[in-house]
N, C-alpha and C. Protein backbone atom coordinates (compact mmCIF):
# COMPACT_ATOMS: atom_id res chain seq x y z
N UNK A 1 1.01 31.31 -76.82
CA UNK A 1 0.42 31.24 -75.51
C UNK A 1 0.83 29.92 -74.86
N UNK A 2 1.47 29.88 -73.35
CA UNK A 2 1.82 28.95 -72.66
C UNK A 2 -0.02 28.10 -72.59
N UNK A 3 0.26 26.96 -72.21
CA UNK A 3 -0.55 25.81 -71.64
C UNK A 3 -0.24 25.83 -70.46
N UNK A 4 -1.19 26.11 -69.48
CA UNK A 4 -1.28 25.53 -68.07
C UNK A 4 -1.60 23.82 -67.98
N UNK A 5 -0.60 23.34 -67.55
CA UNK A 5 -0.92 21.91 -67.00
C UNK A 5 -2.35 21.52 -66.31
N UNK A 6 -3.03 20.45 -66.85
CA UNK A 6 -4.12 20.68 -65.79
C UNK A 6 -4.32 19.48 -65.04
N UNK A 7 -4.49 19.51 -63.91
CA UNK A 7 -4.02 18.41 -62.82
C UNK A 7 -5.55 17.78 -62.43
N UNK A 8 -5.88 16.81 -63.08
CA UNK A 8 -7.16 16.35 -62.45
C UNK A 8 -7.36 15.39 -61.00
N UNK A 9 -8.44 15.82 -60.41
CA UNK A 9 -8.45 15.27 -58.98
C UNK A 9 -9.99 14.35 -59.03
N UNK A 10 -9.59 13.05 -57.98
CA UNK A 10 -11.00 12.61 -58.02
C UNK A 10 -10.70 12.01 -56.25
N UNK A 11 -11.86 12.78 -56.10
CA UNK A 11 -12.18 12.81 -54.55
C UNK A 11 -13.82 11.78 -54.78
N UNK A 12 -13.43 10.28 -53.64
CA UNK A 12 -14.22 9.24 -53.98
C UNK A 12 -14.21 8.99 -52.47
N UNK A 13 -13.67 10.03 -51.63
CA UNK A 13 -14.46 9.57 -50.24
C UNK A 13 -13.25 9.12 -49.50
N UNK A 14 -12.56 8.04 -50.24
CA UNK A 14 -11.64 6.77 -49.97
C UNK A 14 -10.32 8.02 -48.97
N UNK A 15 -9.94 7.01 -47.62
CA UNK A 15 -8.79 7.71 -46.59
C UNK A 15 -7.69 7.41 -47.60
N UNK A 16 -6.63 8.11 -47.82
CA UNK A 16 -5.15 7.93 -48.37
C UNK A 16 -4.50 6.05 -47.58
N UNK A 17 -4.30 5.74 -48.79
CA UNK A 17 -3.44 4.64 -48.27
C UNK A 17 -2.64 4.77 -46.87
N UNK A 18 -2.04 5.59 -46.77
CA UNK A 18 -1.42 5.16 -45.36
C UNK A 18 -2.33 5.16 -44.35
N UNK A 19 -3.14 6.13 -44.56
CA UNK A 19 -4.63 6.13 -43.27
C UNK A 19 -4.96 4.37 -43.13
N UNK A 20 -5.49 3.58 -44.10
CA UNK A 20 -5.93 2.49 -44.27
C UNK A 20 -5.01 1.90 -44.05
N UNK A 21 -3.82 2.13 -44.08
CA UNK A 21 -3.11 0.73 -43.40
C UNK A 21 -2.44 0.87 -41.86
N UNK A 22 -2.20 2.28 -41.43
CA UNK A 22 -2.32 2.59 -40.31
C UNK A 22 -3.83 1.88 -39.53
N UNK A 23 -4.78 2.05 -39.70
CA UNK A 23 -5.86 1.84 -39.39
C UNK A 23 -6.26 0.09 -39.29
N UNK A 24 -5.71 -0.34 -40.32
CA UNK A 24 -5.89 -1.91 -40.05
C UNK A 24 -4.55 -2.57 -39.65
N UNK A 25 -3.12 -1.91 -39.12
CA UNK A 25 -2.60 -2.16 -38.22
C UNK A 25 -2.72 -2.15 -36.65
N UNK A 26 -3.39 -1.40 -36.64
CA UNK A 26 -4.27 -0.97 -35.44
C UNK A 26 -5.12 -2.10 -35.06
N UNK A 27 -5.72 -2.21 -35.98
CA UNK A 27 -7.05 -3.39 -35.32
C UNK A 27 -6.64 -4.78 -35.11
N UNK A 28 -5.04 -5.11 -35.66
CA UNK A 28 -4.46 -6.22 -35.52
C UNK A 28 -4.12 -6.21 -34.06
N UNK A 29 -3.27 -5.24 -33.90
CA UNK A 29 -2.73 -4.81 -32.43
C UNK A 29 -3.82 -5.08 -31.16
N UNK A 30 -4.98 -4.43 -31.51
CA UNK A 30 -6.35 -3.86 -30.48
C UNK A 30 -6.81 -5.44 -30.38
N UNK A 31 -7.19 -6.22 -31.70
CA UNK A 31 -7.36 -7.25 -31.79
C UNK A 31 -6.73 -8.46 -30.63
N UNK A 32 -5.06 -8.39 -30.38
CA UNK A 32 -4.55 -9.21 -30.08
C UNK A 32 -4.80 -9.01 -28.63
N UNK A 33 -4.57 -7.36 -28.38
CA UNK A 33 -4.70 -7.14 -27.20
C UNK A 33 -5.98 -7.55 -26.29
N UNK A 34 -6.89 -7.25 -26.72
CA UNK A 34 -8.70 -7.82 -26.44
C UNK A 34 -8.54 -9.34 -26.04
N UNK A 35 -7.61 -10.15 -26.95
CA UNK A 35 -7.77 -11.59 -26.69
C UNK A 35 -6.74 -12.05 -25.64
N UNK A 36 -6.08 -10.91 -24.99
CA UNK A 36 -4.84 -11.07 -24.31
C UNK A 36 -4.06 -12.23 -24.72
N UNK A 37 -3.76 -11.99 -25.89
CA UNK A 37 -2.51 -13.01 -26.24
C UNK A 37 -1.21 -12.14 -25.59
N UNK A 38 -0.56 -13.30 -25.21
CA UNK A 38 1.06 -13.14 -24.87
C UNK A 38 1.58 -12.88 -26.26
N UNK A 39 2.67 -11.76 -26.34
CA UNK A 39 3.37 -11.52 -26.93
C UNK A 39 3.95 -12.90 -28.00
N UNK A 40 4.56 -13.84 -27.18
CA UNK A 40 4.87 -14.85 -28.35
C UNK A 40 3.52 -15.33 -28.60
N UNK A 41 2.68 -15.53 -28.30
CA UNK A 41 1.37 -16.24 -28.87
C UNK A 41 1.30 -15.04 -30.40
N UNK A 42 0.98 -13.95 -30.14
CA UNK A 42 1.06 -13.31 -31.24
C UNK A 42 2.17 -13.44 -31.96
N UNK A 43 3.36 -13.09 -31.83
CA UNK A 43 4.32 -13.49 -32.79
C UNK A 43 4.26 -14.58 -32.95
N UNK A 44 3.98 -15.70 -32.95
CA UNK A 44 3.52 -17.24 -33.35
C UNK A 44 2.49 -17.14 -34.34
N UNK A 45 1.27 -16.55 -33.88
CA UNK A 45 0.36 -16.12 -35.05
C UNK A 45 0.76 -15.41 -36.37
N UNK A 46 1.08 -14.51 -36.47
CA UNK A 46 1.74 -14.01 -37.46
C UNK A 46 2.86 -14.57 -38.14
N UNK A 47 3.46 -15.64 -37.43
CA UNK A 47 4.41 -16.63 -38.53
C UNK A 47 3.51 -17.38 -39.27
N UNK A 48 2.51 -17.65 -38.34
CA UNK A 48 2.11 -19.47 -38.86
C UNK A 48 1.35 -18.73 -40.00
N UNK A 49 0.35 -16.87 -39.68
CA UNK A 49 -0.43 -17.27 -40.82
C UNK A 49 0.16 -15.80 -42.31
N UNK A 50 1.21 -15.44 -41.63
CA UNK A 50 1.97 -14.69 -42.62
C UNK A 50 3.41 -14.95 -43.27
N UNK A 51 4.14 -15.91 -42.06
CA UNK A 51 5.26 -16.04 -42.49
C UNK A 51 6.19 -14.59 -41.98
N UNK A 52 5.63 -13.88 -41.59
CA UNK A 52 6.46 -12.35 -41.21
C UNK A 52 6.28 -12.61 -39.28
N UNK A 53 7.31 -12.11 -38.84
CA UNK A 53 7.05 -12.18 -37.11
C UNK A 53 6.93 -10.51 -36.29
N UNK A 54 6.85 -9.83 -37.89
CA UNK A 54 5.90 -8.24 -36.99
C UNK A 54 4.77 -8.18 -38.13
N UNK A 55 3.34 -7.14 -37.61
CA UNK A 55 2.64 -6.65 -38.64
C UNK A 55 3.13 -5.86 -39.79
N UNK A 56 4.43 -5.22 -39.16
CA UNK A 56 4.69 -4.04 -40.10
C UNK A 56 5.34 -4.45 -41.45
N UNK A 57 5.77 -5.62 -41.28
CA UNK A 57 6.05 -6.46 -42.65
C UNK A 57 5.16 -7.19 -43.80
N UNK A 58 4.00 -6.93 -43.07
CA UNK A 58 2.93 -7.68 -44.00
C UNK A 58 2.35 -6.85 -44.81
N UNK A 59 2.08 -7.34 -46.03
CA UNK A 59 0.91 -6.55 -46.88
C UNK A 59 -0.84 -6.48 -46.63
N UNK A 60 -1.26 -5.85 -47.32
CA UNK A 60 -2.88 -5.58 -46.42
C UNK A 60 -3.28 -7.00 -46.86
N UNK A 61 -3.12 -8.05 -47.75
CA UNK A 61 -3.71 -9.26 -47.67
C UNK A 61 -3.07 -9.74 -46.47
N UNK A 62 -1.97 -9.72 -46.48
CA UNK A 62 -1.71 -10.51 -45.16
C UNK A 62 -2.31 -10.02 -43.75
N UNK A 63 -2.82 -8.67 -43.56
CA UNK A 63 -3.26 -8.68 -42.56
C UNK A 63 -4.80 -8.73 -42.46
N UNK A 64 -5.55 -8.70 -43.07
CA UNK A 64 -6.92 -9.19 -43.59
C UNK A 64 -6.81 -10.89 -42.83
N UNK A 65 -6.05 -11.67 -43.47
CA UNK A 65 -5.64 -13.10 -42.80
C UNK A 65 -5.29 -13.06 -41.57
N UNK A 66 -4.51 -12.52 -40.79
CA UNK A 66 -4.65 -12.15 -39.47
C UNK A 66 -5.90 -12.08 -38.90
N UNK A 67 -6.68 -10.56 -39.27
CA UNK A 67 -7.65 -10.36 -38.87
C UNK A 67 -8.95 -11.37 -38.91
N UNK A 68 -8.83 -12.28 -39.77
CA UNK A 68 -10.34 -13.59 -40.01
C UNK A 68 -9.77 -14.63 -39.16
N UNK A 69 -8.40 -14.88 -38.65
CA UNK A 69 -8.20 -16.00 -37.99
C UNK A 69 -8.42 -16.10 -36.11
């Protein structure tokens, strides 16, 4: 008799990674926009406190640091 593979699932609520980082790219963006920073003011920000000069290069720590500054 074959074995069926059995594929276990754990559903904990949590959005799929890309949801969550879609989502807190977003609030960087919404963020900057609210404070009407100029374009280089934001790309200035994101050097000084990531070292990267788009969001889409940063990891979720780095944009967490964005977001508290």
């Amino acid at each position: 008799m074959n074995a069926i593979p059995l594929r276990l699932v754990v559903d904990n609520g949590a959005q799929p990674v890309d949801d969550q980082r879609r989502a807190m790219l977003a609030k960087v963006h919404i963020a900057a926009k609210r404070a009407r920073m100029l374009e280089e003011d934001y790309r200035a920000l994101l050097e000084r406190v990531t070292g990267h000069a788009s969001a889409k290069d940063c990891d979720d720590r780095q944009l967490r640091a964005v977001m508290a500054e």
